[in-house]
N, C-alpha and C. Protein backbone atom coordinates (compact mmCIF):
# COMPACT_ATOMS: atom_id res chain seq x y z
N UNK A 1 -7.35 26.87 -4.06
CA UNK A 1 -5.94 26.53 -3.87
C UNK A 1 -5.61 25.34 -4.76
N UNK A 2 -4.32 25.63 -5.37
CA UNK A 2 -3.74 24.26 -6.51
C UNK A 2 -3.37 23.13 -5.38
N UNK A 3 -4.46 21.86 -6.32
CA UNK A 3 -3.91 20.74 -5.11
C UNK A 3 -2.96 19.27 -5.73
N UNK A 4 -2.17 19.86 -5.19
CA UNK A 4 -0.80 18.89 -5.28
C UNK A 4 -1.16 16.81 -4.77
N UNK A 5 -0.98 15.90 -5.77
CA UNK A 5 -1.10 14.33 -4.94
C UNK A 5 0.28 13.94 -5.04
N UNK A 6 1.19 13.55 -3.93
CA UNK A 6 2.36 12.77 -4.06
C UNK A 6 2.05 11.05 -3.79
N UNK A 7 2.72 10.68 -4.95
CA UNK A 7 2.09 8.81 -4.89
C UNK A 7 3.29 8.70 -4.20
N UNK A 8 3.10 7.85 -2.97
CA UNK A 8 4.59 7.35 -2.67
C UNK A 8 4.20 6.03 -1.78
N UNK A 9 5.05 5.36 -1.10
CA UNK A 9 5.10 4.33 -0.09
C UNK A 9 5.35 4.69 1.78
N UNK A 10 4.85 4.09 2.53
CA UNK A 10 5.55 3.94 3.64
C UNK A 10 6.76 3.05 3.56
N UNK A 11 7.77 3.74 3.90
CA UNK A 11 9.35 3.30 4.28
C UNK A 11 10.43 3.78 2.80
N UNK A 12 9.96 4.70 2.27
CA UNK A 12 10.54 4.88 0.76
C UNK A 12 10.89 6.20 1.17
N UNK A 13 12.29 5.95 1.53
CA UNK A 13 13.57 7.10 1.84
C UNK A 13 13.34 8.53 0.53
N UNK A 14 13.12 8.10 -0.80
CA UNK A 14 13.12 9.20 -2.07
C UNK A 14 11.57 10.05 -1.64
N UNK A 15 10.48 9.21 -1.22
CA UNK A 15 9.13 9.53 -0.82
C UNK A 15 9.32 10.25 0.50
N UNK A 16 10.08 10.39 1.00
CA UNK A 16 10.05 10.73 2.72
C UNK A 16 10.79 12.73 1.83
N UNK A 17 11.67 12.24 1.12
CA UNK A 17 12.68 13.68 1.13
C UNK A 17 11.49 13.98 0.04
N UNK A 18 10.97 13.73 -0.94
CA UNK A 18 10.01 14.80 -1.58
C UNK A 18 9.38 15.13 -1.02
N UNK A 19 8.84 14.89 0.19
CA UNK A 19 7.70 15.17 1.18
C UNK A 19 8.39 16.75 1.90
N UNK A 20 9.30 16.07 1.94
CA UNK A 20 10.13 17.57 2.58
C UNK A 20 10.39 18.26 2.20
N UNK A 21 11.25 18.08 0.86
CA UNK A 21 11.15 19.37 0.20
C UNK A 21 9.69 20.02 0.02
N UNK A 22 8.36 18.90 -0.87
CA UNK A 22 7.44 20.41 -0.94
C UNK A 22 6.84 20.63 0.19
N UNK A 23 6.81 20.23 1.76
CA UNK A 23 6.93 20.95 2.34
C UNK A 23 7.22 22.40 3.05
N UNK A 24 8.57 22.05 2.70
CA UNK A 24 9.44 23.47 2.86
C UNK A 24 9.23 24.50 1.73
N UNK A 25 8.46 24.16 0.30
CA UNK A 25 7.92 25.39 -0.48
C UNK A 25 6.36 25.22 -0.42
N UNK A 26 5.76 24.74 0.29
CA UNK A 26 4.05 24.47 0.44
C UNK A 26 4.12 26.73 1.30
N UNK A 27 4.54 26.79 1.93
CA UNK A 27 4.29 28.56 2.29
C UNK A 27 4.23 29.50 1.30
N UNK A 28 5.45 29.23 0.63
CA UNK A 28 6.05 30.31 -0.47
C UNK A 28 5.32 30.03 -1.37
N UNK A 29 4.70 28.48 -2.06
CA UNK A 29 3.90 28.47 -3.65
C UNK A 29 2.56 28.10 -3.13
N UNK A 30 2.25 28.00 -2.25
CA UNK A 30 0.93 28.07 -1.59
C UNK A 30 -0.20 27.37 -2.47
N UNK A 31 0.37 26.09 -2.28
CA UNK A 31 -0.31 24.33 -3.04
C UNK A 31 -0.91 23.43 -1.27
N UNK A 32 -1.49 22.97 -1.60
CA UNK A 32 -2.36 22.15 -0.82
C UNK A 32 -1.80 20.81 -1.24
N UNK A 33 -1.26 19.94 -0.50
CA UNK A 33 -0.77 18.69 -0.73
C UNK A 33 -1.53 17.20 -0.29
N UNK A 34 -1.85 16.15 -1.29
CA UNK A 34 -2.37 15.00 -1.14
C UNK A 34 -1.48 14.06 -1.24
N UNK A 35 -1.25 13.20 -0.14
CA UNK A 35 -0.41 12.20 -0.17
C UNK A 35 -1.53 10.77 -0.29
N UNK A 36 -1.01 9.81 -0.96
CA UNK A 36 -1.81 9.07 -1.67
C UNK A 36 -0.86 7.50 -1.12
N UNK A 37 -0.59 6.75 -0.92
CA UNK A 37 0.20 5.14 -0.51
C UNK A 37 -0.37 4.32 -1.37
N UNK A 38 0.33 3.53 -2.10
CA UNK A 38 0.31 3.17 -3.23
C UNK A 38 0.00 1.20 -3.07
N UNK A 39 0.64 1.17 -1.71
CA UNK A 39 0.72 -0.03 -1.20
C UNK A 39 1.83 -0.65 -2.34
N UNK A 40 1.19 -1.80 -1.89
CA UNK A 40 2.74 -2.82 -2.96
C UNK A 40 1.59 -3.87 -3.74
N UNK A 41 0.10 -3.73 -3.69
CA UNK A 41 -0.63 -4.62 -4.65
C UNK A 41 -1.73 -3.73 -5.41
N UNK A 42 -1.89 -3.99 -6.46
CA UNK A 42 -2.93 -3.29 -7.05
C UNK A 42 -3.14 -2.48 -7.93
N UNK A 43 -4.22 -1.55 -8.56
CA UNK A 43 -3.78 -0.80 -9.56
C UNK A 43 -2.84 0.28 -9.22
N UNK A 44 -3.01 1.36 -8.28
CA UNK A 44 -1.78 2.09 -8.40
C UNK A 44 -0.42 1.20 -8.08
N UNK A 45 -0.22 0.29 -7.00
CA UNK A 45 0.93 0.00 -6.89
C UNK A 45 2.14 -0.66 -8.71
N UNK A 46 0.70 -0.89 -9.49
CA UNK A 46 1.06 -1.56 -10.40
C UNK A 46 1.82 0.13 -11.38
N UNK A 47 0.73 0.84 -11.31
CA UNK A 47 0.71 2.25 -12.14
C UNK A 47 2.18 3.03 -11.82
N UNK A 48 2.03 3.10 -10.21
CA UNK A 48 3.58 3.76 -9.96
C UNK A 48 4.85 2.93 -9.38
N UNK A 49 4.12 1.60 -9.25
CA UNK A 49 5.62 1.26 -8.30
C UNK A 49 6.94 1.38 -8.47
N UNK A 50 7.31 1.10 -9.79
CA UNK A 50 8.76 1.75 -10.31
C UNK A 50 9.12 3.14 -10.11
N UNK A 51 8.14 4.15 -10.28
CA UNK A 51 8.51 5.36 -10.13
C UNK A 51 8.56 6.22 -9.19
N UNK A 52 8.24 5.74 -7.46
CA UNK A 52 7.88 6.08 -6.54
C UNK A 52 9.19 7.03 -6.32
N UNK A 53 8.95 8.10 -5.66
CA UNK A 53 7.68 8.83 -5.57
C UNK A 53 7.33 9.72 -6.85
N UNK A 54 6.03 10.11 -6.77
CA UNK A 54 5.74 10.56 -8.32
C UNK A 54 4.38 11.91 -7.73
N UNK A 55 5.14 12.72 -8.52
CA UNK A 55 3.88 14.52 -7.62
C UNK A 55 3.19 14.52 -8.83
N UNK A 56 2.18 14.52 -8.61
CA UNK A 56 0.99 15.24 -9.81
C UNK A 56 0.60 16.26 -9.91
N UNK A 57 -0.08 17.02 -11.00
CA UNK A 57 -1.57 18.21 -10.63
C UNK A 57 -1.85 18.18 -11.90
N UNK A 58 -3.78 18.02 -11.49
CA UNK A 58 -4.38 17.65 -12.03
C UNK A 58 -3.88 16.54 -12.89
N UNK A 59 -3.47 15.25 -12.39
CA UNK A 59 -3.36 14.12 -12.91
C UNK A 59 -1.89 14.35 -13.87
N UNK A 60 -1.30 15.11 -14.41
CA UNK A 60 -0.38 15.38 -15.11
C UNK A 60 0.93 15.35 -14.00
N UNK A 61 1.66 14.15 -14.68
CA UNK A 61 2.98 13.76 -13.72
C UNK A 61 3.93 15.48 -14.11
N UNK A 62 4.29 15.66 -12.68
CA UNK A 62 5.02 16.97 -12.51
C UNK A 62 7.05 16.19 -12.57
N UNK A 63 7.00 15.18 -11.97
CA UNK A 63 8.29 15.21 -11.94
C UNK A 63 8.46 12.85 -10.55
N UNK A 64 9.07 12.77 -10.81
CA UNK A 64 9.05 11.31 -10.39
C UNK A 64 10.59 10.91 -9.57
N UNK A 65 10.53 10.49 -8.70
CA UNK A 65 12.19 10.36 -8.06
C UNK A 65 12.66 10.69 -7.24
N UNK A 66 12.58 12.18 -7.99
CA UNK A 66 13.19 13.40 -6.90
C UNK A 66 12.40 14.79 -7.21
N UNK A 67 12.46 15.84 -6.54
CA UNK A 67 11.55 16.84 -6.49
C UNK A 67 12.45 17.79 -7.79
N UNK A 68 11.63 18.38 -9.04
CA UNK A 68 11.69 18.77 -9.95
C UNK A 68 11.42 20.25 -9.26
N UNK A 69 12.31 21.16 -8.83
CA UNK A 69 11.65 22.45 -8.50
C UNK A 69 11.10 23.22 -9.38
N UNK A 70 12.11 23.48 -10.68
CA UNK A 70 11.57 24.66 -11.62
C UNK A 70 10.32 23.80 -12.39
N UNK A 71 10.20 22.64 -12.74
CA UNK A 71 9.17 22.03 -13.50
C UNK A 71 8.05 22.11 -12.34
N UNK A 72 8.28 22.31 -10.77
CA UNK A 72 7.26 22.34 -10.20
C UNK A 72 6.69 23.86 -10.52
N UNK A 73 7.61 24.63 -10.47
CA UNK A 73 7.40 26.41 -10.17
C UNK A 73 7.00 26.26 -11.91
N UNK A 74 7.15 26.06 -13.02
CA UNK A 74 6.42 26.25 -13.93
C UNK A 74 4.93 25.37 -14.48
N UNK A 75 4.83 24.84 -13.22
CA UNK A 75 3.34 24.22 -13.23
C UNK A 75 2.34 24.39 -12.75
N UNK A 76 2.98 24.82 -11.75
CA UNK A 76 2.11 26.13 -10.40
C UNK A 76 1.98 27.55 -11.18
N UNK A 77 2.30 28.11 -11.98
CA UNK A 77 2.62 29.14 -12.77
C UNK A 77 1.44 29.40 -13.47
C-alpha cells in the first residue's frame, strides 16, 4: 500500500482540514496515511514550519497548504 506522511502541527486549522480531506479519499485511493508533528523547534519544525501542512510520498512534496487533489490523484497514479 502507497504510504502517504502529512507534516503538520497540533492546533493548525489548514493541518486539521487536510487531514480531512485525505481522509475522506483514504477508501476510494487506498493510501495508508503518516501523520508526522513537526513541533515548533528543530529540524523539521525548521524544514516545514512555513509551509504547514505539507503531504509527501516517498519524500517528494505532493502539495503544501491545502490539499492538491488532482496533483494528489496524479501521484498515486
Amino acid at each position: 500500500m502507497t504510504e502517504l506522511v502529512l507534516y503538520g502541527r497540533a492546533g493548525c486549522h489548514l493541518c486539521d482540514e487536510m487531514r480531512a480531506g485525505l481522509q475522506a479519499l483514504q477508501p476510494q485511493l487506498g493510501f495508508a496515511l503518516t501523520e508526522v508533528d513537526v513541533g515548533w523547534e528543530g529540524g523539521l519544525a525548521e524544514r516545514y514550519g512555513r509551509l504547514l501542512p505539507v503531504l509527501e510520498l516517498a519524500g517528494q512534496e505532493i502539495c503544501h497548504y491545502f490539499l492538491d487533489e488532482a496533483r494528489l490523484r496524479t501521484a498515486l497514479a
